[in-house]
C-alpha atoms as a PDB file:
ATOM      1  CA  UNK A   1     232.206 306.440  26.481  1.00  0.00           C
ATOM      2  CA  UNK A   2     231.011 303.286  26.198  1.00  0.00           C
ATOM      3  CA  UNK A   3     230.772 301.433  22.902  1.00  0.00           C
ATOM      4  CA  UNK A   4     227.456 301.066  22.714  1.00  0.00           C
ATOM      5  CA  UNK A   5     226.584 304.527  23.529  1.00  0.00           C
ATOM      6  CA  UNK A   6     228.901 305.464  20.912  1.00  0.00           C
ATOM      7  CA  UNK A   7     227.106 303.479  18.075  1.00  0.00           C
ATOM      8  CA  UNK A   8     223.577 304.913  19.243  1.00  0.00           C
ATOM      9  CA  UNK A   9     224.679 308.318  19.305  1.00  0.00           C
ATOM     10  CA  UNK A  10     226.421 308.008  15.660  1.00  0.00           C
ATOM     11  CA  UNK A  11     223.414 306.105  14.863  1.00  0.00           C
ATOM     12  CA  UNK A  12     221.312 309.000  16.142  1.00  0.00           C
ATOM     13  CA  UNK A  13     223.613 311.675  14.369  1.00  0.00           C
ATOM     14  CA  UNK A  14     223.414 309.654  10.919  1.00  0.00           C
ATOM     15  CA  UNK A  15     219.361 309.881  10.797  1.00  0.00           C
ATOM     16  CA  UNK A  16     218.921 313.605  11.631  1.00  0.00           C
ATOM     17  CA  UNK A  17     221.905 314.111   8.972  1.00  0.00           C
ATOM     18  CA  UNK A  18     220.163 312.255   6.689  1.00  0.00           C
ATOM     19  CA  UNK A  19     216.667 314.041   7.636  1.00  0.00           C
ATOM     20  CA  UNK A  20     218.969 317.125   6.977  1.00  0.00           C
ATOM     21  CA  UNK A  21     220.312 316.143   3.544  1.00  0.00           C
ATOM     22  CA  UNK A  22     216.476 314.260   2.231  1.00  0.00           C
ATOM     23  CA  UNK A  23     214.387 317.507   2.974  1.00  0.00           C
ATOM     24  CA  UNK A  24     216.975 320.296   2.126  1.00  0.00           C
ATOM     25  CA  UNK A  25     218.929 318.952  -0.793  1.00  0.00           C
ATOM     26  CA  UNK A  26     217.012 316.225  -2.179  1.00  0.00           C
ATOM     27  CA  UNK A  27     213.233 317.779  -1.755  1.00  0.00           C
ATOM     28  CA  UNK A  28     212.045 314.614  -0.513  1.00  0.00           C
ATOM     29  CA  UNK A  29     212.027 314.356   3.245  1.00  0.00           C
ATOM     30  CA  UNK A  30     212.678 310.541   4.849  1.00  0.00           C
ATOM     31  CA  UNK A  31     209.423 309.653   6.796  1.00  0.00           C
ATOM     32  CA  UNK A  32     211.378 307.444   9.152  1.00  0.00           C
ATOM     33  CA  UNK A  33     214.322 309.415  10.229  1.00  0.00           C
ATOM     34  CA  UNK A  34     213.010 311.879  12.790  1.00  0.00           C
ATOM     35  CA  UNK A  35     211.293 309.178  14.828  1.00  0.00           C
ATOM     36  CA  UNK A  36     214.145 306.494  14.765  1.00  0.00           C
ATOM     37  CA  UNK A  37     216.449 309.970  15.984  1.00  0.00           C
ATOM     38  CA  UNK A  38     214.067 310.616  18.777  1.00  0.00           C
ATOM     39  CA  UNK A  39     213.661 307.122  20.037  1.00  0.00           C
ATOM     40  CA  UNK A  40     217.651 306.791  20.060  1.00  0.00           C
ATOM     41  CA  UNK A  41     217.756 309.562  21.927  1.00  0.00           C
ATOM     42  CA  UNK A  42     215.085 307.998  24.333  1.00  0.00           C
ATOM     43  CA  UNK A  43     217.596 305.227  24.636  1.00  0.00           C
ATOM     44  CA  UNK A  44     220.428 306.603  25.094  1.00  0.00           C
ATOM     45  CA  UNK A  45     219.430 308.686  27.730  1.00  0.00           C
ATOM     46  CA  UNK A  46     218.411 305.748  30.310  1.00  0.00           C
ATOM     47  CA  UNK A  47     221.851 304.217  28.859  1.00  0.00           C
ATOM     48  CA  UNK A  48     223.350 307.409  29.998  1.00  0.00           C
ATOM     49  CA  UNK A  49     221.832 306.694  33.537  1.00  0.00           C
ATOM     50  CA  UNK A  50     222.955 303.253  33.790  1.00  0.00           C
ATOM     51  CA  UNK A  51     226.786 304.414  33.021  1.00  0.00           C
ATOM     52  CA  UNK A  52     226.700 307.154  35.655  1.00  0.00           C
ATOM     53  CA  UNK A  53     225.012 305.017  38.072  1.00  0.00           C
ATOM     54  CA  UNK A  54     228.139 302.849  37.692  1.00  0.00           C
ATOM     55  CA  UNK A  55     230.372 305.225  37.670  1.00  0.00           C
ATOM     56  CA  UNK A  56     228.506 306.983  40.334  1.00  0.00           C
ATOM     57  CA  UNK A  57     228.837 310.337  38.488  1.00  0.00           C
ATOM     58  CA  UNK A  58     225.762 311.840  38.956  1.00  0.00           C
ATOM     59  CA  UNK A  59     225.694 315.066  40.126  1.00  0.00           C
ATOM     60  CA  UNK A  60     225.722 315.318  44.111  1.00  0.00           C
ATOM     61  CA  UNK A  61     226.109 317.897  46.247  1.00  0.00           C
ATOM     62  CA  UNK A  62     229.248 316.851  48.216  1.00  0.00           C
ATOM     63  CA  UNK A  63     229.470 319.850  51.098  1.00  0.00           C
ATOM     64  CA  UNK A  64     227.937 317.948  53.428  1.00  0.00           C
ATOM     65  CA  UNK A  65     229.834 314.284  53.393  1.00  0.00           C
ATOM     66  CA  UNK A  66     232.970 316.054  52.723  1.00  0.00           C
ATOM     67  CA  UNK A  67     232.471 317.867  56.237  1.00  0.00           C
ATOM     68  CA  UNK A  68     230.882 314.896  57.476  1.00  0.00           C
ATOM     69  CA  UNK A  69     232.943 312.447  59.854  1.00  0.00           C
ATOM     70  CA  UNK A  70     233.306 308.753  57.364  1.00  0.00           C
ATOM     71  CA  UNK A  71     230.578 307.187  59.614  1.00  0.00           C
ATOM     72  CA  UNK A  72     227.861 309.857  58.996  1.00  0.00           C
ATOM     73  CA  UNK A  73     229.134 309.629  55.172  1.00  0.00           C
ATOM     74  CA  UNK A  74     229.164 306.122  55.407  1.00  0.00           C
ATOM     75  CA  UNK A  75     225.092 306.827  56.624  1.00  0.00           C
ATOM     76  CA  UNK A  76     224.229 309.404  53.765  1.00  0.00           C
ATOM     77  CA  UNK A  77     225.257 306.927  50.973  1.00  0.00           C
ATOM     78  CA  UNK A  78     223.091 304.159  52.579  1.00  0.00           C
ATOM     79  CA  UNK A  79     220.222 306.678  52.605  1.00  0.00           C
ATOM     80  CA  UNK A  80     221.176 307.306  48.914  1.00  0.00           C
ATOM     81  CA  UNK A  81     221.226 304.361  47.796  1.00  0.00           C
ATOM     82  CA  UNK A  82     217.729 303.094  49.562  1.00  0.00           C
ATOM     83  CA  UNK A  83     216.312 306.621  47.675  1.00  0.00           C
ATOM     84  CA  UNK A  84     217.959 305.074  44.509  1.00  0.00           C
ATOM     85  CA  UNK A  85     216.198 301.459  44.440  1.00  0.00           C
ATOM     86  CA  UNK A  86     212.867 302.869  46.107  1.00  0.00           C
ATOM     87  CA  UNK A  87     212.964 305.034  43.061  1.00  0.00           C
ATOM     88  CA  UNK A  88     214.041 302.262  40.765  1.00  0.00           C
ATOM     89  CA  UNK A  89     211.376 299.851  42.187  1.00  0.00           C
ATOM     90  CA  UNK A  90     208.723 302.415  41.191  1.00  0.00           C
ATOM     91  CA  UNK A  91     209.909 303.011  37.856  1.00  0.00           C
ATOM     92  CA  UNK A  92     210.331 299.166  37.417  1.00  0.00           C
ATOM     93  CA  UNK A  93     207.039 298.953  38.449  1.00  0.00           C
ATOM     94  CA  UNK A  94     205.644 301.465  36.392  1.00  0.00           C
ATOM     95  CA  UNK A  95     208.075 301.116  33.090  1.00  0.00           C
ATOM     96  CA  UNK A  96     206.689 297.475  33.344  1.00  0.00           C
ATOM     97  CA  UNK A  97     203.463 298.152  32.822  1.00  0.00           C
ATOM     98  CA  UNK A  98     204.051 301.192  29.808  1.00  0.00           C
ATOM     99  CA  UNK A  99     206.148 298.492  27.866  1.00  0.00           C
ATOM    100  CA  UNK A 100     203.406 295.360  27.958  1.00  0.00           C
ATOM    101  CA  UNK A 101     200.768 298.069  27.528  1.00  0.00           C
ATOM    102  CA  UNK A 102     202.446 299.121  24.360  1.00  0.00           C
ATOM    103  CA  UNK A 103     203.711 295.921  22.521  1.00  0.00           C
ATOM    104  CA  UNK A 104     201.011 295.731  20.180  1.00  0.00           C
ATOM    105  CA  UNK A 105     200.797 299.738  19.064  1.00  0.00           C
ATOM    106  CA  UNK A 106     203.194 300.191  16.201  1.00  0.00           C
ATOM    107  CA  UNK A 107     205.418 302.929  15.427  1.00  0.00           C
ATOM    108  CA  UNK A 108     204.065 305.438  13.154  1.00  0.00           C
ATOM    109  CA  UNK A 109     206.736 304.683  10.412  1.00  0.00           C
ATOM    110  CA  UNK A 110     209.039 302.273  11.541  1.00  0.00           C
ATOM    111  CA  UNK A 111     209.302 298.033  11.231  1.00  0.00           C
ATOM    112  CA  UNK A 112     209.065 297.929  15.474  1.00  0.00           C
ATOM    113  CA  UNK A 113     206.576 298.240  18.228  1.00  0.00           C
ATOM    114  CA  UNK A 114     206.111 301.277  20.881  1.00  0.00           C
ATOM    115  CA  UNK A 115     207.039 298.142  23.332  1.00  0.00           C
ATOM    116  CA  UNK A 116     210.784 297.791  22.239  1.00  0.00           C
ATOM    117  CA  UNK A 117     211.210 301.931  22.623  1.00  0.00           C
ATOM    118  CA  UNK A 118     209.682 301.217  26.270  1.00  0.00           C
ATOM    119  CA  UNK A 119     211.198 298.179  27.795  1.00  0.00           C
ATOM    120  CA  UNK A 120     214.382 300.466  27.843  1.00  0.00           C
ATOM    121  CA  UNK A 121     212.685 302.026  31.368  1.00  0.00           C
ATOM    122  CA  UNK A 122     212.021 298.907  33.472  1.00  0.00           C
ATOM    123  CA  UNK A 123     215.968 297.598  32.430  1.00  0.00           C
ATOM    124  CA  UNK A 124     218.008 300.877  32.670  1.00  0.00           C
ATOM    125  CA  UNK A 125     215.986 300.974  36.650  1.00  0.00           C
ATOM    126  CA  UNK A 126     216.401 297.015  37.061  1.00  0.00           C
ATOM    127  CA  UNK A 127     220.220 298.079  36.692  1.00  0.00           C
ATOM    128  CA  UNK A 128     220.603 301.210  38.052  1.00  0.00           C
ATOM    129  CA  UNK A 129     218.702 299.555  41.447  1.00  0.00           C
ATOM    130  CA  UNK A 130     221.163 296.314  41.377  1.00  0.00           C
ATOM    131  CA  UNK A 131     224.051 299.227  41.578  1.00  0.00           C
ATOM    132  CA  UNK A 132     222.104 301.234  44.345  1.00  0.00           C
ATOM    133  CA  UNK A 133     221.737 297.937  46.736  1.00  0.00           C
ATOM    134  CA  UNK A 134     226.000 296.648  45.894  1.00  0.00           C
ATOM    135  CA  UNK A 135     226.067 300.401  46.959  1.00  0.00           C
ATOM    136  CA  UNK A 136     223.904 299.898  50.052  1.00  0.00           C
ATOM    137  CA  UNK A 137     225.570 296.969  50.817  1.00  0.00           C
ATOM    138  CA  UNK A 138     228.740 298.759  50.807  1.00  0.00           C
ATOM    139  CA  UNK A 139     227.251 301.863  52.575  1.00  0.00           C
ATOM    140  CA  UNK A 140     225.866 299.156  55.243  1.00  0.00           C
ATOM    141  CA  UNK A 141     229.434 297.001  55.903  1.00  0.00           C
ATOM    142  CA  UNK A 142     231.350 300.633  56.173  1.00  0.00           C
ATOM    143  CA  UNK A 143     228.847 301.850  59.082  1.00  0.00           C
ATOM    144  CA  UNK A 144     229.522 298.204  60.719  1.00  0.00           C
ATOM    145  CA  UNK A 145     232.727 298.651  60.550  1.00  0.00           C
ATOM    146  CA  UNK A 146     233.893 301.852  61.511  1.00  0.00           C
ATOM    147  CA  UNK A 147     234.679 302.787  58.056  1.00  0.00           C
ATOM    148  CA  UNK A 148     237.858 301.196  58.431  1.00  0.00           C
ATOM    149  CA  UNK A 149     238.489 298.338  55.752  1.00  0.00           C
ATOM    150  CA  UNK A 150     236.264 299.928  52.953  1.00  0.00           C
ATOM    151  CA  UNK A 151     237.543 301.426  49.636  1.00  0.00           C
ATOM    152  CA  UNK A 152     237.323 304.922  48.882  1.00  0.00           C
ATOM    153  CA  UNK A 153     234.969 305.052  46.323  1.00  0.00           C
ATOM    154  CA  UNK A 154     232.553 302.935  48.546  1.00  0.00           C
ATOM    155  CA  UNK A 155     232.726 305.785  50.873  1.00  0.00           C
ATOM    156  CA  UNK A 156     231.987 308.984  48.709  1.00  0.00           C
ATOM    157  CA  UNK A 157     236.101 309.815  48.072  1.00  0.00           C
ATOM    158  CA  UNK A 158     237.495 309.893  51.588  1.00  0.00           C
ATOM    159  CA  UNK A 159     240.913 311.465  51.988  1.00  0.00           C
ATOM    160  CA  UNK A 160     243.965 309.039  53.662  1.00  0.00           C
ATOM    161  CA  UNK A 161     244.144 311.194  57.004  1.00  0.00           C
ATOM    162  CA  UNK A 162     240.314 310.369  57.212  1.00  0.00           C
ATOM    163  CA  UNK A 163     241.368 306.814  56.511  1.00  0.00           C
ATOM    164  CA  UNK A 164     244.270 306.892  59.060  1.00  0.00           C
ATOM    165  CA  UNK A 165     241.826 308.401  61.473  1.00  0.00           C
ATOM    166  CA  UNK A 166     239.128 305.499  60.661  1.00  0.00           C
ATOM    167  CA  UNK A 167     241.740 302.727  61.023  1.00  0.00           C
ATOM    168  CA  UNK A 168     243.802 304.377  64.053  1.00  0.00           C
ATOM    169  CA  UNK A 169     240.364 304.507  65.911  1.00  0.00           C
ATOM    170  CA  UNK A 170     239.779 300.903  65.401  1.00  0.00           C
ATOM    171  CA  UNK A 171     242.504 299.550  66.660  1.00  0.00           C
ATOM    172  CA  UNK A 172     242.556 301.874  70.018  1.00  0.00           C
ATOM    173  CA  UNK A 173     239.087 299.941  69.724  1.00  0.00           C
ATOM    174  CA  UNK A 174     240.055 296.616  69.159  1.00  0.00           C
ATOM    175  CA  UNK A 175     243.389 296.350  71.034  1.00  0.00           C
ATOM    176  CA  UNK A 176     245.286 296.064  67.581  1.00  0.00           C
ATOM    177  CA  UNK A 177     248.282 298.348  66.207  1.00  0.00           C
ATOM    178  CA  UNK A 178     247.627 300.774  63.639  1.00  0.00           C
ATOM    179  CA  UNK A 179     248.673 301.396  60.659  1.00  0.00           C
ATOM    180  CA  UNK A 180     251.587 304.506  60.309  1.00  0.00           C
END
């Protein structure tokens, strides 16, 4: 876990503790804590989709590119990916026009503006699409070139006698040895 996601989510835990401790042992309930807590949360949510979009660990269903030959996976992750930043670009779009819409509304009980718990849309999809198109990109140079020179995490975990395959293919293709 990242730092930063760390500090929100302590930061999160410390004002619904303190909610907890103000109502029920004190008798006089914070009237700042509950919102700060739920706007955290807000945060660290798109956070949360930014770190699995780099560490591509969002849930996929892998049965079909782990049947698939490396081209056709090579394929699916470029149609991913385009999903990914068409999806991005609307919520860019969109996430663009909540936050200026709502940076002169202020929070009920805090010191900030509705715009600051919004802007965190437009960046989290900003970054989540710049990961989609190096993905793309990736996706893209792998179809070009027969799979062959790519990493395996650029090609959805391929196994080294998929690899061998790959590179023994291209060089019955290109006249070169291959690789034992």
């Amino acid at each position: 876990m990242t730092g930063r996601m760390y500090n929100e989510k302590l930061g999160m835990f410390a004002c619904v503790l303190g909610q907890v401790v103000f109502r029920y042992f004190l008798g006089d309930p914070l009237t700042w804590s509950d919102e700060l807590a739920r706007y955290l949360f807000v945060w660290c949510a798109f956070l949360g989709w930014i770190i699995a979009a780099r560490r591509h660990s969002h849930l996929a269903i892998g049965s079909v590119p782990q049947r698939a030959s490396p081209r056709i996976r090579a394929l699916l992750a470029l149609l991913a990916a385009i999903a990914v930043i068409a999806f991005a670009a609307i919520l860019t779009f969109y996430g663009t026009r909540i936050a200026v819409r709502n940076f002169d509304v202020d929070t009920t009980a805090l010191f900030f503006t509705m715009g600051a718990v919004y802007v965190i849309v437009p960046l989290a999809a900003i970054s989540v699409g710049l990961h989609a198109l190096a993905d793309a990109g990736a996706a893209l140079r792998a179809n070009l070139r027969d799979v062959v020179h790519q990493p395996a995490r650029d090609l959805g975990r391929i196994t080294g006698n998929e690899l061998q395959s790959c590179q023994r293919l291209f060089a019955q293709r290109t006249g070169e040895e291959a690789p034992d």
